[in-house]
Protein backbone atom coordinates (compact mmCIF):
# COMPACT_ATOMS: atom_id res chain seq x y z
CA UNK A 1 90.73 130.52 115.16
CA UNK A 2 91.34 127.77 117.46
CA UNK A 3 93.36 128.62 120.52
CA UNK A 4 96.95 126.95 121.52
CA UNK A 5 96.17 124.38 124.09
CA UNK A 6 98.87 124.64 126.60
CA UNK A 7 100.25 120.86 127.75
CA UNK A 8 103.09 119.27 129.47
CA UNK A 9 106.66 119.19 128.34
CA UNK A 10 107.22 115.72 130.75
CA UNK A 11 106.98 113.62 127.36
CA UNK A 12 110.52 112.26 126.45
CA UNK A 13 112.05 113.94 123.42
CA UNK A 14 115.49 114.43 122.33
CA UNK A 15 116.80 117.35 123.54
CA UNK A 16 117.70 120.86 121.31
CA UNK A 17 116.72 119.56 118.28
CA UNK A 18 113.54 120.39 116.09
CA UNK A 19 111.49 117.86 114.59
CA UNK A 20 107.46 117.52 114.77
CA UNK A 21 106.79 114.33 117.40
CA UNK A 22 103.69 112.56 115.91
CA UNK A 23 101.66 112.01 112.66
CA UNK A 24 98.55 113.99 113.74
CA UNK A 25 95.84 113.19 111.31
CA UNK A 26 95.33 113.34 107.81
CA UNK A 27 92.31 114.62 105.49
CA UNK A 28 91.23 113.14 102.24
CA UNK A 29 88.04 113.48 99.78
CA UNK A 30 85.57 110.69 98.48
CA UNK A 31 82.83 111.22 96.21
CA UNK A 32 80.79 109.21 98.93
CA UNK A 33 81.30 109.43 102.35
CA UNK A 34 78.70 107.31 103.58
CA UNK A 35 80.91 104.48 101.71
CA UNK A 36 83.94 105.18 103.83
CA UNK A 37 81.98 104.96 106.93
CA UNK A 38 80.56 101.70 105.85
CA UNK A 39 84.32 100.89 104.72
CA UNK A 40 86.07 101.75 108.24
CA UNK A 41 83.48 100.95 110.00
CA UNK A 42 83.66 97.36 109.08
CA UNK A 43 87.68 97.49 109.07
CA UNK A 44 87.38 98.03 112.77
CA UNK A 45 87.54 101.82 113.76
CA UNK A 46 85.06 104.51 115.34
CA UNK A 47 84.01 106.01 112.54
CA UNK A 48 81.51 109.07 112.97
CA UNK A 49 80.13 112.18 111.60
CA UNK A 50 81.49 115.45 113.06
CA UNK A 51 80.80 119.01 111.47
CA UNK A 52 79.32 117.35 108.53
CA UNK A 53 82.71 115.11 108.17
CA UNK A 54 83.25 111.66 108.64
CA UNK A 55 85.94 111.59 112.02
CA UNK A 56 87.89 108.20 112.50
CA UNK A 57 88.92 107.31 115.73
CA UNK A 58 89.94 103.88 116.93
CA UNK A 59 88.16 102.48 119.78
CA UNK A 60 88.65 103.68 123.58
CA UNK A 61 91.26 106.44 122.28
CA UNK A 62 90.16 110.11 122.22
CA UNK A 63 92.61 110.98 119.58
CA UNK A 64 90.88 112.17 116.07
CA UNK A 65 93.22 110.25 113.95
CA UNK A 66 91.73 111.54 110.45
CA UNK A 67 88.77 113.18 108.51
CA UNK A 68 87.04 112.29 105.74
CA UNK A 69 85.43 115.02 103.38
CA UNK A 70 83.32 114.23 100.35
CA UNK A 71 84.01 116.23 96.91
CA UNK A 72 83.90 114.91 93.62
CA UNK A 73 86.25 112.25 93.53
CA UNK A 74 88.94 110.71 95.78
CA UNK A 75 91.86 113.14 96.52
CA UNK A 76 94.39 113.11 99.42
CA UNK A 77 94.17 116.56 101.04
CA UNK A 78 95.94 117.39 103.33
CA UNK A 79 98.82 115.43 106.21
CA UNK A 80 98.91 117.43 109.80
CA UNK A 81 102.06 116.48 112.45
CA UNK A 82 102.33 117.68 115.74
CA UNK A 83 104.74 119.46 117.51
CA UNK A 84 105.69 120.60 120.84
CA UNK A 85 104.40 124.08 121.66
CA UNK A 86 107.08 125.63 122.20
CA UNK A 87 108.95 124.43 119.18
CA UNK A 88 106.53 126.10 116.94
CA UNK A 89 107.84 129.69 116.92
CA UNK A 90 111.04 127.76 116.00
CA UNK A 91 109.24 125.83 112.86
CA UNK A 92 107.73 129.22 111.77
CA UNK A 93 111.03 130.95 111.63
CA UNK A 94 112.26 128.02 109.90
CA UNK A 95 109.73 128.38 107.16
CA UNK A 96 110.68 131.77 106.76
CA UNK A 97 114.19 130.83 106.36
CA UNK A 98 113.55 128.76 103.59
CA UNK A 99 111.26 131.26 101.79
CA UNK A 100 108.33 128.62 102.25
CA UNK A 101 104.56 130.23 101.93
CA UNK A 102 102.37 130.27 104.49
CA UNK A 103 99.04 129.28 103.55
CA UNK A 104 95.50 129.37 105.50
CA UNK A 105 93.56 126.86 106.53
CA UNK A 106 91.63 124.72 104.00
CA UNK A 107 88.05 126.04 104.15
CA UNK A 108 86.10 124.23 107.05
CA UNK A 109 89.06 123.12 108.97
CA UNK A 110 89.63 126.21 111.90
CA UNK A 111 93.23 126.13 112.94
CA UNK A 112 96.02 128.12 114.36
CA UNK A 113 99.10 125.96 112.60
CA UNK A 114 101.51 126.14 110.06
CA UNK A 115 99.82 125.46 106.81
CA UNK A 116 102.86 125.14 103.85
CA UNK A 117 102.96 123.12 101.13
CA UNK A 118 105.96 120.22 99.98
CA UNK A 119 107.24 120.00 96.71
CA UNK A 120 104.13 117.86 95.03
CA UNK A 121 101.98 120.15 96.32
CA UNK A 122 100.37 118.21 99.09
CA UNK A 123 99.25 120.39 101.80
CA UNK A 124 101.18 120.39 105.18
CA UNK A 125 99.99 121.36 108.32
CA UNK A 126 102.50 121.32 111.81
CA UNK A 127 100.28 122.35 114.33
CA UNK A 128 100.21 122.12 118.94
CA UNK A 129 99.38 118.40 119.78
CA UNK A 130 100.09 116.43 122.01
CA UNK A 131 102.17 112.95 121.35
CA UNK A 132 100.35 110.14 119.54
CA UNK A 133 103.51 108.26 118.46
CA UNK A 134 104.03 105.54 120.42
CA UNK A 135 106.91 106.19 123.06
CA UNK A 136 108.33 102.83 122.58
CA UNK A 137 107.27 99.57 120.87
CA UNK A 138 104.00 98.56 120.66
CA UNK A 139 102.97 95.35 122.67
CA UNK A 140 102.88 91.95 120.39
CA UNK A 141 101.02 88.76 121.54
CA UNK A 142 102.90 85.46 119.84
CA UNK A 143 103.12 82.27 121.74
CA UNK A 144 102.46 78.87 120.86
CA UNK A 145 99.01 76.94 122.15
CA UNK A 146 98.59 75.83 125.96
CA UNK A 147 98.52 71.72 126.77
CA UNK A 148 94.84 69.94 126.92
CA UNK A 149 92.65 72.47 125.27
CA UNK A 150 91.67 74.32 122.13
CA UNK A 151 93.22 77.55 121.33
CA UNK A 152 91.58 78.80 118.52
CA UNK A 153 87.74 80.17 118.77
CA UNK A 154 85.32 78.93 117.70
CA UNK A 155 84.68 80.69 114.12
CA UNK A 156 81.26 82.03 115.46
CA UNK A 157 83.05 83.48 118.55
CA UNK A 158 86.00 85.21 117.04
CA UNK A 159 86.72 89.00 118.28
CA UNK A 160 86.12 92.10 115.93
CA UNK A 161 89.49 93.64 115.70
CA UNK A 162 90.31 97.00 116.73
CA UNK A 163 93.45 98.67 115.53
CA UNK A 164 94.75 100.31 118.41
CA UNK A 165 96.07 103.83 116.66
CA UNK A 166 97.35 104.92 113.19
CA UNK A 167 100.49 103.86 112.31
CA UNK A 168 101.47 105.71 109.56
CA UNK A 169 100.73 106.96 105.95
CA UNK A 170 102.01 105.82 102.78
CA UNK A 171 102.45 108.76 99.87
CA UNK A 172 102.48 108.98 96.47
CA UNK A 173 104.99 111.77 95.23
CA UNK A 174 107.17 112.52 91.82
CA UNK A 175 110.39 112.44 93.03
CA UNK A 176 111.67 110.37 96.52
CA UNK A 177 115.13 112.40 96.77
CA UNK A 178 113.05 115.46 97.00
CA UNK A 179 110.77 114.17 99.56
CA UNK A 180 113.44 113.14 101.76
CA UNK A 181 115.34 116.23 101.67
CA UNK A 182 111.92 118.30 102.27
CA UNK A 183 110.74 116.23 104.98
CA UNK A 184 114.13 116.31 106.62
CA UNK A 185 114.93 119.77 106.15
CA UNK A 186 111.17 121.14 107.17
CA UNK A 187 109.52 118.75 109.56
CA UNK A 188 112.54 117.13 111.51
CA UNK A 189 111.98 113.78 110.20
CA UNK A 190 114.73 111.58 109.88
CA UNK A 191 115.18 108.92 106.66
CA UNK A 192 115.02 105.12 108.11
CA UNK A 193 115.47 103.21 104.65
CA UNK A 194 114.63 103.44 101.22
CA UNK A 195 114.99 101.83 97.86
CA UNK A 196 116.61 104.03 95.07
CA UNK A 197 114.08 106.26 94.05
CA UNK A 198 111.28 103.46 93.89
CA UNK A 199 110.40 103.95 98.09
CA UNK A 200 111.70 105.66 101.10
CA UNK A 201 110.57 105.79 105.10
CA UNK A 202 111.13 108.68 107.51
CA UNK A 203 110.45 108.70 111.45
CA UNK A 204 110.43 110.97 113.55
CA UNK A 205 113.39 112.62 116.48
CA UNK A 206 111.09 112.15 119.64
CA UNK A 207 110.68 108.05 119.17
CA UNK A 208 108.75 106.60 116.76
CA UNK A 209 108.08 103.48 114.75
CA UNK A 210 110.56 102.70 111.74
CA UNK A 211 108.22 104.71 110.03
CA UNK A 212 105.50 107.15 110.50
CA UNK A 213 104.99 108.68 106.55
CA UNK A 214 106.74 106.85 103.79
CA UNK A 215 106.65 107.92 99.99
CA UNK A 216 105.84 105.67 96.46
CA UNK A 217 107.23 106.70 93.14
CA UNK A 218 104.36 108.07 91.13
CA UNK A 219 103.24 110.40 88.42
CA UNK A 220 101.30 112.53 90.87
CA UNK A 221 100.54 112.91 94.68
CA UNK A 222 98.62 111.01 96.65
CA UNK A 223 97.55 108.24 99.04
CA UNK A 224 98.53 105.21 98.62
CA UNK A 225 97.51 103.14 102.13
CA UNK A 226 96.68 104.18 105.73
CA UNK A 227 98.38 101.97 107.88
CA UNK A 228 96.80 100.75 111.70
CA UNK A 229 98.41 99.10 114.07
CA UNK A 230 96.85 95.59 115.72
CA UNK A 231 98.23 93.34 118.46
CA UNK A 232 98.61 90.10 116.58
CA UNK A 233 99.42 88.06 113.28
CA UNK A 234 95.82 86.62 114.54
CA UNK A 235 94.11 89.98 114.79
CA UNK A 236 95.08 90.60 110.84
CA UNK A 237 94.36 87.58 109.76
CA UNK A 238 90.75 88.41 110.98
CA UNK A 239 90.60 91.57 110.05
CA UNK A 240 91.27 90.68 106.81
CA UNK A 241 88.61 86.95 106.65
CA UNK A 242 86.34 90.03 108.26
CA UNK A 243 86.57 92.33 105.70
CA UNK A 244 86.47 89.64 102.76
CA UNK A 245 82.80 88.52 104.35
CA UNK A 246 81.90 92.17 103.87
CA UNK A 247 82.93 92.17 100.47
CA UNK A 248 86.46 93.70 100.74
CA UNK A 249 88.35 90.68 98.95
CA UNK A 250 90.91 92.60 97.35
CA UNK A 251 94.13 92.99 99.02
CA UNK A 252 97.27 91.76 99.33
CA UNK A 253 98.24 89.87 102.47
CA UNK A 254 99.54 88.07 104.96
CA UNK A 255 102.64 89.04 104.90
CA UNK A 256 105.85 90.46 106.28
CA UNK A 257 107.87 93.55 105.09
CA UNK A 258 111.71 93.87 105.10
CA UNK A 259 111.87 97.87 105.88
CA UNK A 260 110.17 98.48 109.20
CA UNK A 261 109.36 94.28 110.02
CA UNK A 262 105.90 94.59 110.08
CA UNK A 263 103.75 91.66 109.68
CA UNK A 264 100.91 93.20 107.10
CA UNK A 265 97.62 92.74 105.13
CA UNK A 266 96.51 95.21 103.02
CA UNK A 267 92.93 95.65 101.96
CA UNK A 268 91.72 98.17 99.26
CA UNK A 269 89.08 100.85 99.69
CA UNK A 270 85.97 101.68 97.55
CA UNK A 271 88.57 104.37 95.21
CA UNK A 272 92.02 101.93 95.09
CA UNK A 273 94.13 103.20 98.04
CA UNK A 274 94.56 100.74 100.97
CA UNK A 275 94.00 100.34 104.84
CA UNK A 276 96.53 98.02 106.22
CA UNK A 277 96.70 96.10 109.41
CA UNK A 278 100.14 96.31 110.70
CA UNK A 279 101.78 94.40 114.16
CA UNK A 280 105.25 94.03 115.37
CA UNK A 281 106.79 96.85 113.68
CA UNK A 282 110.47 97.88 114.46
CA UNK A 283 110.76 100.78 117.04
CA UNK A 284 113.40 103.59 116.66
CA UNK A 285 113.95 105.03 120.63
CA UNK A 286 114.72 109.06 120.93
CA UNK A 287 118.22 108.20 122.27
CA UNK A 288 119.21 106.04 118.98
CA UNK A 289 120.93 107.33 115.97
CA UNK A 290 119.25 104.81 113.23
CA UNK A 291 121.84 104.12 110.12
CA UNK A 292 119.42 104.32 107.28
CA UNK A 293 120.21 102.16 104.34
CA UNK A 294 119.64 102.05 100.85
CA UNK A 295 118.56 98.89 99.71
CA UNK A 296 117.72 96.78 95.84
CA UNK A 297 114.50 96.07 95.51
CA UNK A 298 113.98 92.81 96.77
CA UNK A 299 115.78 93.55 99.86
CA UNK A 300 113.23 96.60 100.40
CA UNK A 301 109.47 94.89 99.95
CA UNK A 302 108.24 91.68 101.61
CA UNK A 303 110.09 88.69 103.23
CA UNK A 304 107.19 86.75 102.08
CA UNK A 305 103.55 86.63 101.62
CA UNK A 306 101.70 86.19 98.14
CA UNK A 307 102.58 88.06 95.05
CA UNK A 308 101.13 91.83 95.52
CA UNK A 309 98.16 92.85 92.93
CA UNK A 310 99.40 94.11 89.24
CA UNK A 311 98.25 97.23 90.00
CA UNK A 312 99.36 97.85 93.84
CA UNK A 313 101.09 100.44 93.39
CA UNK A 314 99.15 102.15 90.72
CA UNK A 315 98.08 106.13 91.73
CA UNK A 316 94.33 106.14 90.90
CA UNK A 317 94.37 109.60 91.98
CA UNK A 318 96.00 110.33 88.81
CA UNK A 319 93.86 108.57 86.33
CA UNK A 320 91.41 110.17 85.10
CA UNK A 321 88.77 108.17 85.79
CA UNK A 322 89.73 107.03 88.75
CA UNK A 323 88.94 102.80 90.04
CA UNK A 324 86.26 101.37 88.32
CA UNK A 325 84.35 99.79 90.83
């Protein structure tokens, strides 16, 4: 087993109460890893093979912000948040309270956390990390063009973007209500907004953005996007003409949402979830008290932008046979 790094309690967090601090990482399957890394590779991040696993980092950041495992065919395995370490005696009596199970580790994955599972059975781990959500908002870069010159590259010169971390994971589960209540009552997480029981979004206690895990209405679990955060509108727009070259058309995109802010484009992966560029998202500070809302439909999706895909919120995970590519 892995040993309990110790590390500083200097990072801000709201005092006596218990919530996990960050998204960790998440783990999902593919029946071909070597298309992910082609996949992430070209959407901008550090994608590389550890222990026989494709790692994803972004670039100049040492945190491991997910794994990639191949297996048959594309399943969402497992979500892992951090905590401080010495809330974690505290989380394990709390699963004991609630007469959760403990589970071990998934086979290949060494680790000394709380393994559990929520209601849809999607695997849970709340493990010793240190912080990786942000401590308060992200930069943005917006300002009009400078007198006597041209302020767009050349299309030959333009930048490879770089999402700068993970900003958080969108779920497929049966039943939102549940979620919320599970997430809340387990993890610490705190509901920001949702929409009936079509969508909801859940930070966390120690600062975070609007929303670090949200959940879809859907006949099964899953993933339904990874979402990484950029510094610009101008960075997603060429992620996304990037991606398109490298034959990733299909997407939905540019946009803005209406729950969290964010200015978005979505593009879809070899098996039908999505990795999103994200900017500007709204920030929720440890010493504020957000008053979540409940909002109709189209108060809860996008400002504006194009009209999403037919089938963008369609769980391939459930189908049997999966995307046809």
């Amino acid at each position: 087993m892995t040993q309990i790094r110790s590390m500083s309690q200097s990072t801000p967090r709201r005092a006596g109460e218990l919530g996990v601090h960050s998204l960790d990482h998440f783990n999902f399957v593919v029946p071909d890893v070597a298309k992910a890394e082609t996949f992430y590779s070209q959407f901008g991040l550090n994608a590389k093979e550890e222990d026989g696993k494709l790692a994803l980092y972004t670039h100049g950041h040492p945190h491991r912000w997910g794994v990639v495992s191949e297996g048959p065919r594309k399943k969402f395995s497992y979500v892992s948040f951090g905590a401080y370490e010495d809330d974690l005696p505290r989380f394990r009596e709390r699963l004991e309270q609630m007469r959760i199970q403990r589970l071990d580790p998934p086979k290949g994955f060494e680790s000394n956390g709380l393994w559990f599972r929520d209601p849809d059975g999607i695997l849970i781990e709340i493990r010793v990390a240190e912080k990786s959500s942000p401590n308060e908002k992200a930069t943005f870069e917006m300002k009009g063009g400078d007198v006597g010159m041209q302020n767009a590259a050349n299309r030959s010169k333009v930048h490879k973007v770089a999402p700068r971390r993970l900003a958080h994971v969108l779920l497929f589960v049966t039943d939102i209500s549940r979620a919320i209540n599970f997430y809340r009552d387990v993890m610490g997480l705190r509901l920001s907004d949702r929409s009936g029981d079509l969508v909801a979004f859940m930070h966390g206690i120690h600062g975070s953005d609007h929303h670090l895990i949200a959940f879809v209405k859907s006949d099964g679990p899953g993933l339904h996007h990874l979402s990484w955060d950029v510094g610009s509108i101008n960075d997603i727009g060429v992620g996304a003409s990037h991606m398109a070259e490298k034959g990733f058309a299909y997407g939905w995109g540019l946009g803005r949402h209406v729950l969290g802010s964010n200015y978005f484009h979505y593009v879809r992966d070899p098996w039908g979830s999505y990795a999103e560029y994200s900017c500007d998202i709204d920030y929720i500070p440890l010493t504020q008290d957000w008053k979540d809302g409940d909002h109709p439909p189209e108060d809860s999706f996008y400002q504006w932008g194009p009209n999403p895909p037919e089938d963008f919120a369609h769980n391939y995970e459930v189908s049997k046979e999966g995307l046809k590519s």
